[in-house]
PDB file of N, CA and C in Angstrom:
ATOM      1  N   UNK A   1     -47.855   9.489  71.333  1.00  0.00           N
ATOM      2  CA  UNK A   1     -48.552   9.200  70.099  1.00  0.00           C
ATOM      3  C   UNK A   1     -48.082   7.832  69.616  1.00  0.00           C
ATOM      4  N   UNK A   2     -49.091   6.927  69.140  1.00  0.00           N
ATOM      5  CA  UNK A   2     -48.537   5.500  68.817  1.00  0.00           C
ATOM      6  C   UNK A   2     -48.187   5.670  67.753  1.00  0.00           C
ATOM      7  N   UNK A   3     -47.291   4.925  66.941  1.00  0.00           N
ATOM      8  CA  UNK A   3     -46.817   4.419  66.073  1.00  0.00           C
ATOM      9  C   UNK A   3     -47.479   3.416  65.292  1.00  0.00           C
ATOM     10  N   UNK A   4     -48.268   3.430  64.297  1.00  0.00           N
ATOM     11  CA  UNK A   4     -48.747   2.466  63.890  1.00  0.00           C
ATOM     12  C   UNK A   4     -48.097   2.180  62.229  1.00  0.00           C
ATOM     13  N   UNK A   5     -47.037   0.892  62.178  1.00  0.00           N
ATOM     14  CA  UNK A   5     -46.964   0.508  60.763  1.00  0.00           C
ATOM     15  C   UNK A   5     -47.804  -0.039  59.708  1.00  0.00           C
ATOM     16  N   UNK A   6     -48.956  -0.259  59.932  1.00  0.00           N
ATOM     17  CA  UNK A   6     -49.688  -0.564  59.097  1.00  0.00           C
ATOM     18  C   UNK A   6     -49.932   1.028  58.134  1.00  0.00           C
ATOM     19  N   UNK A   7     -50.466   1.855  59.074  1.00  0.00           N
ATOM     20  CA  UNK A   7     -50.417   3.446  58.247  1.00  0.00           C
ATOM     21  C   UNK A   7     -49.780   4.107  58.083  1.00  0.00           C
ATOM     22  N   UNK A   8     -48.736   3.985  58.445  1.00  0.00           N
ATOM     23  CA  UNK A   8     -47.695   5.685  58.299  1.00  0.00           C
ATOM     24  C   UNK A   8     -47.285   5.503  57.048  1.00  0.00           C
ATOM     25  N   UNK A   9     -47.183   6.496  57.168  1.00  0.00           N
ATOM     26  CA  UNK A   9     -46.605   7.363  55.719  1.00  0.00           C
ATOM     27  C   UNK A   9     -45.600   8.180  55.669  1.00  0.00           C
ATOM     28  N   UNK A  10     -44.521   7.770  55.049  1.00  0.00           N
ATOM     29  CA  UNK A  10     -43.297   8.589  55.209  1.00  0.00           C
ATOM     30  C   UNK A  10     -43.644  10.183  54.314  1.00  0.00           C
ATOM     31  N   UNK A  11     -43.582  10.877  54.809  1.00  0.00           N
ATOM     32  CA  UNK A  11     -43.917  12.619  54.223  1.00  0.00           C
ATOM     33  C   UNK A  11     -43.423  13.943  54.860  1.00  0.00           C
ATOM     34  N   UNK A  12     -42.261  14.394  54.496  1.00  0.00           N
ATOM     35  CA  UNK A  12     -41.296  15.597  55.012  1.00  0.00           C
ATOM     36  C   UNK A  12     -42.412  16.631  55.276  1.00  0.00           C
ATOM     37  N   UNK A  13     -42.278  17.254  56.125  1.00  0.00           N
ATOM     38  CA  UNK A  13     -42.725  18.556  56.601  1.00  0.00           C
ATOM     39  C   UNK A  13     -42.296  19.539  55.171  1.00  0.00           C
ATOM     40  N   UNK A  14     -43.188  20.372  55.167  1.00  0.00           N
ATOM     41  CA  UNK A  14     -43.376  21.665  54.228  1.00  0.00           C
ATOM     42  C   UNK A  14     -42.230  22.481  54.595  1.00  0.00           C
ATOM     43  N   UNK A  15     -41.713  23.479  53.697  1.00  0.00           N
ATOM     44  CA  UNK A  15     -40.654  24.603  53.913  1.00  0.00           C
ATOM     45  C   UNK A  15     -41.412  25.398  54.874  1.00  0.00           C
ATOM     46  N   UNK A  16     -40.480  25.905  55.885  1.00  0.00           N
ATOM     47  CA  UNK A  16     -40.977  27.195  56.948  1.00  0.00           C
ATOM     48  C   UNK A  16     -40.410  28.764  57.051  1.00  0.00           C
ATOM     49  N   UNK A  17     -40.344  29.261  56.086  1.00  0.00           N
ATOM     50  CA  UNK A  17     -39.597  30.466  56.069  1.00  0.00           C
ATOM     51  C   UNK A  17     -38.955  31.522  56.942  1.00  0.00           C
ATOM     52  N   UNK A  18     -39.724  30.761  58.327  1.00  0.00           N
ATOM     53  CA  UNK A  18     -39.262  31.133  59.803  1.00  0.00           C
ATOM     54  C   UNK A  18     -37.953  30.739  59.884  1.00  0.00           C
ATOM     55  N   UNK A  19     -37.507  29.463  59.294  1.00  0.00           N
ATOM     56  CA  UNK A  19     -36.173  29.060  59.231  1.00  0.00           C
ATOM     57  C   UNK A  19     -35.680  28.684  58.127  1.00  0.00           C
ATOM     58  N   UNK A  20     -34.986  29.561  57.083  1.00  0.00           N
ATOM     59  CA  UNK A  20     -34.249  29.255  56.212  1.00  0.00           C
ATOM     60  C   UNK A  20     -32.935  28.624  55.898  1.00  0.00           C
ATOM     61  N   UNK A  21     -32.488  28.863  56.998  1.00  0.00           N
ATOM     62  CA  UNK A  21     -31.185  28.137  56.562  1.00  0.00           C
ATOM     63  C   UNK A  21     -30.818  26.829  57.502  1.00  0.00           C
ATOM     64  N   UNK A  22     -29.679  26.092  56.897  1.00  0.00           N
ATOM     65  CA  UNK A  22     -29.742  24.505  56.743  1.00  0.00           C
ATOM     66  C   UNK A  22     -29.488  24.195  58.318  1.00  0.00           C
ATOM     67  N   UNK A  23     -29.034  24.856  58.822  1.00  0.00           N
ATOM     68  CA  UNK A  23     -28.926  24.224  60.478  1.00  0.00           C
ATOM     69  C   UNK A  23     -30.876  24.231  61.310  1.00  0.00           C
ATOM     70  N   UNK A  24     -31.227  23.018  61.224  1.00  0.00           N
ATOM     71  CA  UNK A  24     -32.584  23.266  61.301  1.00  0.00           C
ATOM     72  C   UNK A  24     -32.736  22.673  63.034  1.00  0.00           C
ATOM     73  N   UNK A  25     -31.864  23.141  63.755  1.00  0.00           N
ATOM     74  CA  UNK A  25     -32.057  22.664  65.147  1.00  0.00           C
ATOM     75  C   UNK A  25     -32.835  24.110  66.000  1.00  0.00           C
ATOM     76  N   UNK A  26     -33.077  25.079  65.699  1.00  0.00           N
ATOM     77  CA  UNK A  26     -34.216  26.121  66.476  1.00  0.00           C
ATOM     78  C   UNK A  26     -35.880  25.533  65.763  1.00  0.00           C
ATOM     79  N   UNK A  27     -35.658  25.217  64.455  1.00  0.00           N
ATOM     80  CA  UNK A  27     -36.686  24.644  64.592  1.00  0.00           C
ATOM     81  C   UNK A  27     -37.256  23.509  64.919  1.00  0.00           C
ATOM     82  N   UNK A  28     -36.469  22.862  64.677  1.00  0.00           N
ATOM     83  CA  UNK A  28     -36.728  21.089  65.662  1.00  0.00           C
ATOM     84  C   UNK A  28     -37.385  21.802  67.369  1.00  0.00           C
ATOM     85  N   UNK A  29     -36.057  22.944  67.735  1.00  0.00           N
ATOM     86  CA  UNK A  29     -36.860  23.370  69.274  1.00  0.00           C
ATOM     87  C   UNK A  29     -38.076  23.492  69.445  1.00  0.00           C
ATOM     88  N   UNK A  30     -38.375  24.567  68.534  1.00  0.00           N
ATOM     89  CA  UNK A  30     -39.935  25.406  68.473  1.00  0.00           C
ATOM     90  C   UNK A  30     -40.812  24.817  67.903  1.00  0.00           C
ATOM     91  N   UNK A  31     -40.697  23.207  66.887  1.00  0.00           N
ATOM     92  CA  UNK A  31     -41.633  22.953  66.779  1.00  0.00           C
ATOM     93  C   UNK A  31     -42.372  21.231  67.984  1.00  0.00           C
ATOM     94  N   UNK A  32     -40.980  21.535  68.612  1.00  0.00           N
ATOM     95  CA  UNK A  32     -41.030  20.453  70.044  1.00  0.00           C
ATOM     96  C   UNK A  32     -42.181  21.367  71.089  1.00  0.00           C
ATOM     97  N   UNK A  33     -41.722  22.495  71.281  1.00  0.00           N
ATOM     98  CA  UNK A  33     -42.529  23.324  72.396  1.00  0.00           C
ATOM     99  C   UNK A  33     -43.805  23.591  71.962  1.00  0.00           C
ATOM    100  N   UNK A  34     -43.755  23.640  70.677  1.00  0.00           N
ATOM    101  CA  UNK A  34     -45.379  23.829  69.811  1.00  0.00           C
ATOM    102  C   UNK A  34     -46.276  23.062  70.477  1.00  0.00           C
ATOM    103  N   UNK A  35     -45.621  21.380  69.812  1.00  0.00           N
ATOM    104  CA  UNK A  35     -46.622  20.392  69.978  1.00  0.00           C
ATOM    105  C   UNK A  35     -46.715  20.482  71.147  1.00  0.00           C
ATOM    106  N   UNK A  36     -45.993  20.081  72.315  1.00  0.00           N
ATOM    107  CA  UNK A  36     -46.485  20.512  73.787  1.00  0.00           C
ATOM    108  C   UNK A  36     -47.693  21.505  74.156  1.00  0.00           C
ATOM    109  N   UNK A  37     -47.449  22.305  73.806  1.00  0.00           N
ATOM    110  CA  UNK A  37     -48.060  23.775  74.230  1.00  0.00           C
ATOM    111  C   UNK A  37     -49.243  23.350  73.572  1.00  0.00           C
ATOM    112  N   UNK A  38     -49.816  22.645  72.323  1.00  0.00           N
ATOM    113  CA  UNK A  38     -50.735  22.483  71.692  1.00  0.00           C
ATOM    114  C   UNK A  38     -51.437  21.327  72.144  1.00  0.00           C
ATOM    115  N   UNK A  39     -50.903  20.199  72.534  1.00  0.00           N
ATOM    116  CA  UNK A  39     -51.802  19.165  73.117  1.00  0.00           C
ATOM    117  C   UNK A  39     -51.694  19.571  74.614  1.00  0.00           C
ATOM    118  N   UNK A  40     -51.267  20.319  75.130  1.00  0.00           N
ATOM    119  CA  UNK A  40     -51.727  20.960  76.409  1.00  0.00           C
ATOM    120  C   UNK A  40     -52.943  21.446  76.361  1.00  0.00           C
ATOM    121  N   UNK A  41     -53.590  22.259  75.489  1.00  0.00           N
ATOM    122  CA  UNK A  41     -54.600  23.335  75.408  1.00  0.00           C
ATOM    123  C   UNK A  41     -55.585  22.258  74.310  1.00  0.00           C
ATOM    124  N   UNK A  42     -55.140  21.721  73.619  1.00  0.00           N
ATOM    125  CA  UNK A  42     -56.376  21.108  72.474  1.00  0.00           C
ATOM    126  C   UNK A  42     -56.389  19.375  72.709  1.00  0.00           C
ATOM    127  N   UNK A  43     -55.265  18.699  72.856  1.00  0.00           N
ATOM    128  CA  UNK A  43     -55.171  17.215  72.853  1.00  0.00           C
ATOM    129  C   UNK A  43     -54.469  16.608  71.746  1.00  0.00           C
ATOM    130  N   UNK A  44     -54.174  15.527  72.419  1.00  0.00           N
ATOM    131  CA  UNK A  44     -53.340  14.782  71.316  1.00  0.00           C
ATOM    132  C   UNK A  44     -54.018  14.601  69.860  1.00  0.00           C
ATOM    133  N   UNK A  45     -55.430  14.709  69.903  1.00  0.00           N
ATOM    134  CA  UNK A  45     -56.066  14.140  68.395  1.00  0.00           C
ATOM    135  C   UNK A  45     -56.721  15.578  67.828  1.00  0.00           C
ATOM    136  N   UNK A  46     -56.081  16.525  68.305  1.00  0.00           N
ATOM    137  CA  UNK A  46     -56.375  17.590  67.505  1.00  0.00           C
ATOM    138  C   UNK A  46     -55.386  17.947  66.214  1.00  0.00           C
ATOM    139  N   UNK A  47     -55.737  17.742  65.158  1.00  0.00           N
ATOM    140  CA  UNK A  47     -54.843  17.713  63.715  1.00  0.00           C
ATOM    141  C   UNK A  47     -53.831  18.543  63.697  1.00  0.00           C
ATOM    142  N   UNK A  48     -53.848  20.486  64.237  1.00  0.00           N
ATOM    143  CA  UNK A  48     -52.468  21.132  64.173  1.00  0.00           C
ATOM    144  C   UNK A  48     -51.930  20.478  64.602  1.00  0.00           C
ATOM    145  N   UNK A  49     -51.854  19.924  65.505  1.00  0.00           N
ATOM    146  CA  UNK A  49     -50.890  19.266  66.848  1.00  0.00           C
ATOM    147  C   UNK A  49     -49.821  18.387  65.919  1.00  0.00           C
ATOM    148  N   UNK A  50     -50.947  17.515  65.292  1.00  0.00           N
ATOM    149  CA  UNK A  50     -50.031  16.648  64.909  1.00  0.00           C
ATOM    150  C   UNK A  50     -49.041  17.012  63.617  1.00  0.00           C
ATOM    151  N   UNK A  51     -49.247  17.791  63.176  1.00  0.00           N
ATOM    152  CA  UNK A  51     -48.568  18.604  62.521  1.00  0.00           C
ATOM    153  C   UNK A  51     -46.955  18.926  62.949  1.00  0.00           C
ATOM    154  N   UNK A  52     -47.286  19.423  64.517  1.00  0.00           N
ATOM    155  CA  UNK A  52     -46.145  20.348  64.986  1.00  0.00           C
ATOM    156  C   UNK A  52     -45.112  18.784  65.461  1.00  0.00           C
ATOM    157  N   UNK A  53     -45.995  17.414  65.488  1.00  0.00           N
ATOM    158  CA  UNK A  53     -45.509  16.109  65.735  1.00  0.00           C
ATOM    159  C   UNK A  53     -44.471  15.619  64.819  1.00  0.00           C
ATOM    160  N   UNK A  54     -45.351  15.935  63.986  1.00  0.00           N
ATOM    161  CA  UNK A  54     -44.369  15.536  62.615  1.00  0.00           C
ATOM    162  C   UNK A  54     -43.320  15.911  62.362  1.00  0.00           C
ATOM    163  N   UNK A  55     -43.030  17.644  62.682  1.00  0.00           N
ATOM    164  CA  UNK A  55     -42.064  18.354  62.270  1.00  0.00           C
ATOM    165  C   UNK A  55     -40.975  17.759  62.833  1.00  0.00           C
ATOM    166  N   UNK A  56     -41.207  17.667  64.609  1.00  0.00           N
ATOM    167  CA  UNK A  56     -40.179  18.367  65.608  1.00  0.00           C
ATOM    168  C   UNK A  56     -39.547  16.552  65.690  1.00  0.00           C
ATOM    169  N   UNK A  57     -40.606  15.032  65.009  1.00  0.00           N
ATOM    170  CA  UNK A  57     -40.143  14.109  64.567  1.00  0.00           C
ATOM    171  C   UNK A  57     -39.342  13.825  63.486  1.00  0.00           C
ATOM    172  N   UNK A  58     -39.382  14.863  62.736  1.00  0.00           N
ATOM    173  CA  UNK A  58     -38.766  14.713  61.272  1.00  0.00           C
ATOM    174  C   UNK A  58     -36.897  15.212  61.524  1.00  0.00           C
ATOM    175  N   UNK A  59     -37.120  16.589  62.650  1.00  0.00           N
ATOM    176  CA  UNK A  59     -35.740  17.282  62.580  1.00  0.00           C
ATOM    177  C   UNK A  59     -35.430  17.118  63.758  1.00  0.00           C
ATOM    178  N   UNK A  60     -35.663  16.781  64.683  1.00  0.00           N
ATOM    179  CA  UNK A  60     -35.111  16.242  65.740  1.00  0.00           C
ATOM    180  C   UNK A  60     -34.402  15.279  66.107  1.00  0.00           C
ATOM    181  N   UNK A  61     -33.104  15.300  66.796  1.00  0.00           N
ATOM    182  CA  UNK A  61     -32.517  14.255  66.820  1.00  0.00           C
ATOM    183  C   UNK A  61     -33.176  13.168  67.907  1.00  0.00           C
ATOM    184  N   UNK A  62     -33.390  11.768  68.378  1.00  0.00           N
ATOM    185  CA  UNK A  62     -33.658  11.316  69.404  1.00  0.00           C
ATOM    186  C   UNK A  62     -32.989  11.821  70.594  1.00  0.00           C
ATOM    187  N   UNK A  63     -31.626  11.737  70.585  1.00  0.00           N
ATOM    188  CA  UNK A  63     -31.258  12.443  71.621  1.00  0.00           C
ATOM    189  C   UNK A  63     -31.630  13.544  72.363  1.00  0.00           C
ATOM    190  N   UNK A  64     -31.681  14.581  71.722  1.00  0.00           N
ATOM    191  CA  UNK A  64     -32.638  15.584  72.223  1.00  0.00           C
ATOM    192  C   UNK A  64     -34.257  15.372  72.470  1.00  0.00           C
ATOM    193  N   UNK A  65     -34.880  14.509  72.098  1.00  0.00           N
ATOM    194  CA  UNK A  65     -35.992  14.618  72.571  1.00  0.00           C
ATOM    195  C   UNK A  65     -36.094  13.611  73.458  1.00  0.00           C
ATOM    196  N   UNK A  66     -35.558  12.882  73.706  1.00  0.00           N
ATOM    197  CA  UNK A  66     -35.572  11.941  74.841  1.00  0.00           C
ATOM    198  C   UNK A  66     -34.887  13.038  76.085  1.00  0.00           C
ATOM    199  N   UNK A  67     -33.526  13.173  75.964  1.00  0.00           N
ATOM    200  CA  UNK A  67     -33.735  14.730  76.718  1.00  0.00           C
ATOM    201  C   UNK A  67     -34.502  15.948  77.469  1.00  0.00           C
ATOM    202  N   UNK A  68     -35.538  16.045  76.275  1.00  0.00           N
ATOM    203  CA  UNK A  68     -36.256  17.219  76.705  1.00  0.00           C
ATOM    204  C   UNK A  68     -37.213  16.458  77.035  1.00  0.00           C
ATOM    205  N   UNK A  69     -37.816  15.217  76.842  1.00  0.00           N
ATOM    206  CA  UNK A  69     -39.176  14.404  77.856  1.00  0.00           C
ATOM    207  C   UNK A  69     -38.818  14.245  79.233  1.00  0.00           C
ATOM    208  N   UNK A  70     -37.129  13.377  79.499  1.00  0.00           N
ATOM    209  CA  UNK A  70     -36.929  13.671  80.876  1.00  0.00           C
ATOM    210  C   UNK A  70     -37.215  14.980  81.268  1.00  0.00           C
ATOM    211  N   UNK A  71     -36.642  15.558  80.685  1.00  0.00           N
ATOM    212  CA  UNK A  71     -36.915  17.350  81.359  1.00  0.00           C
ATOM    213  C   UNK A  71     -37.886  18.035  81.687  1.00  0.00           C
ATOM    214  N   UNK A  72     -39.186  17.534  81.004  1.00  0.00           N
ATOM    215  CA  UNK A  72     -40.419  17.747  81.059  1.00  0.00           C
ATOM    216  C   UNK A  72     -41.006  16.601  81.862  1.00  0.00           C
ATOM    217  N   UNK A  73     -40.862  15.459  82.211  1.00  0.00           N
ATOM    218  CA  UNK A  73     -41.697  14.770  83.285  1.00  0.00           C
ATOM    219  C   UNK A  73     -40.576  15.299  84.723  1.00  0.00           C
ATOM    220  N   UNK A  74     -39.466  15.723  84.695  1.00  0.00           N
ATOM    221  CA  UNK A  74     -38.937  16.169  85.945  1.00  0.00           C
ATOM    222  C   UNK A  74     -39.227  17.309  86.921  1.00  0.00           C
ATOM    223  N   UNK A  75     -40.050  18.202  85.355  1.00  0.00           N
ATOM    224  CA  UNK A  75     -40.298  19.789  86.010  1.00  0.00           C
ATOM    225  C   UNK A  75     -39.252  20.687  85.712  1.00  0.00           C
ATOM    226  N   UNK A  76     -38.451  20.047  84.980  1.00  0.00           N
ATOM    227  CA  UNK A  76     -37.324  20.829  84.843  1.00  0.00           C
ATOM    228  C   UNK A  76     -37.069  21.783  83.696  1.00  0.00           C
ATOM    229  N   UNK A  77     -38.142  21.440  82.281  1.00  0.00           N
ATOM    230  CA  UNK A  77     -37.785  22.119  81.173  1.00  0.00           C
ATOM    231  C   UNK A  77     -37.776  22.944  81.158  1.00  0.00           C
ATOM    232  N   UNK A  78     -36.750  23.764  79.948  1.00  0.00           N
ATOM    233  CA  UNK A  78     -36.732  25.483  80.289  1.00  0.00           C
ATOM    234  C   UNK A  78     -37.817  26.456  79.965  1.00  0.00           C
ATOM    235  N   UNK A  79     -39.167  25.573  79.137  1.00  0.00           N
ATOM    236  CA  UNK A  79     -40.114  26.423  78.725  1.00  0.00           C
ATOM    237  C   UNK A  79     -41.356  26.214  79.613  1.00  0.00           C
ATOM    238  N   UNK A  80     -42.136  27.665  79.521  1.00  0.00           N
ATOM    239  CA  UNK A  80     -43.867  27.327  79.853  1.00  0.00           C
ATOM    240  C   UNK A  80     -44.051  26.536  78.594  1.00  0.00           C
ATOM    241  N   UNK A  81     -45.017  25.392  78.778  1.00  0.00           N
ATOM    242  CA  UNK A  81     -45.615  24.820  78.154  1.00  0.00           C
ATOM    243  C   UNK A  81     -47.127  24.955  78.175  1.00  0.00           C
ATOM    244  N   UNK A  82     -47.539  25.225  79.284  1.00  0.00           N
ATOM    245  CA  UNK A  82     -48.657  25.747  79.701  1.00  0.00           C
ATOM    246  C   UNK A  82     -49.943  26.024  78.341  1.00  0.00           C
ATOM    247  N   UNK A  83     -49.686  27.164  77.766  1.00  0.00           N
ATOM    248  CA  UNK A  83     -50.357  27.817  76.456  1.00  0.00           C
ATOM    249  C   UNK A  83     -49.614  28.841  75.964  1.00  0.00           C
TER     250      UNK A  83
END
């Protein structure tokens, strides 16, 4: 997904009651495998998607997601991404 500075807009993701408490690294996971799993089946310019973009950008560390892209162009990640 590009980056464009002319538009972005800095804007925190909504509360998720799936995860309440302050260690927010299962959800950074699940909302990494989301977006996958979602532009797998719909595409990058389908709006949930970018949603699950935002999140897993907001609480994710780089490290880990640079991580889990190697892992995923290697074949190696631990999830179906599939659907």
């Amino acid at each position: 997904m590009a980056f464009d500075s002319e538009t972005f807009k800095f804007d925190t993701p909504q509360f998720d009651a799936r995860f309440p408490m302050t260690n927010q690294t299962k959800r950074c996971a699940q909302n990494y495998v989301d977006y996958h799993k979602c532009v797998n089946v719909k595409g990058e310019d389908f709006e949930p998607c970018k949603i699950f973009f935002k999140t897993f950008t907001s609480f994710c560390p780089l490290d880990y997601v640079e991580k889990w892209d190697d892992l995923r162009e290697a074949g190696k990640f631990p999830f179906d991404l599939s659907a």
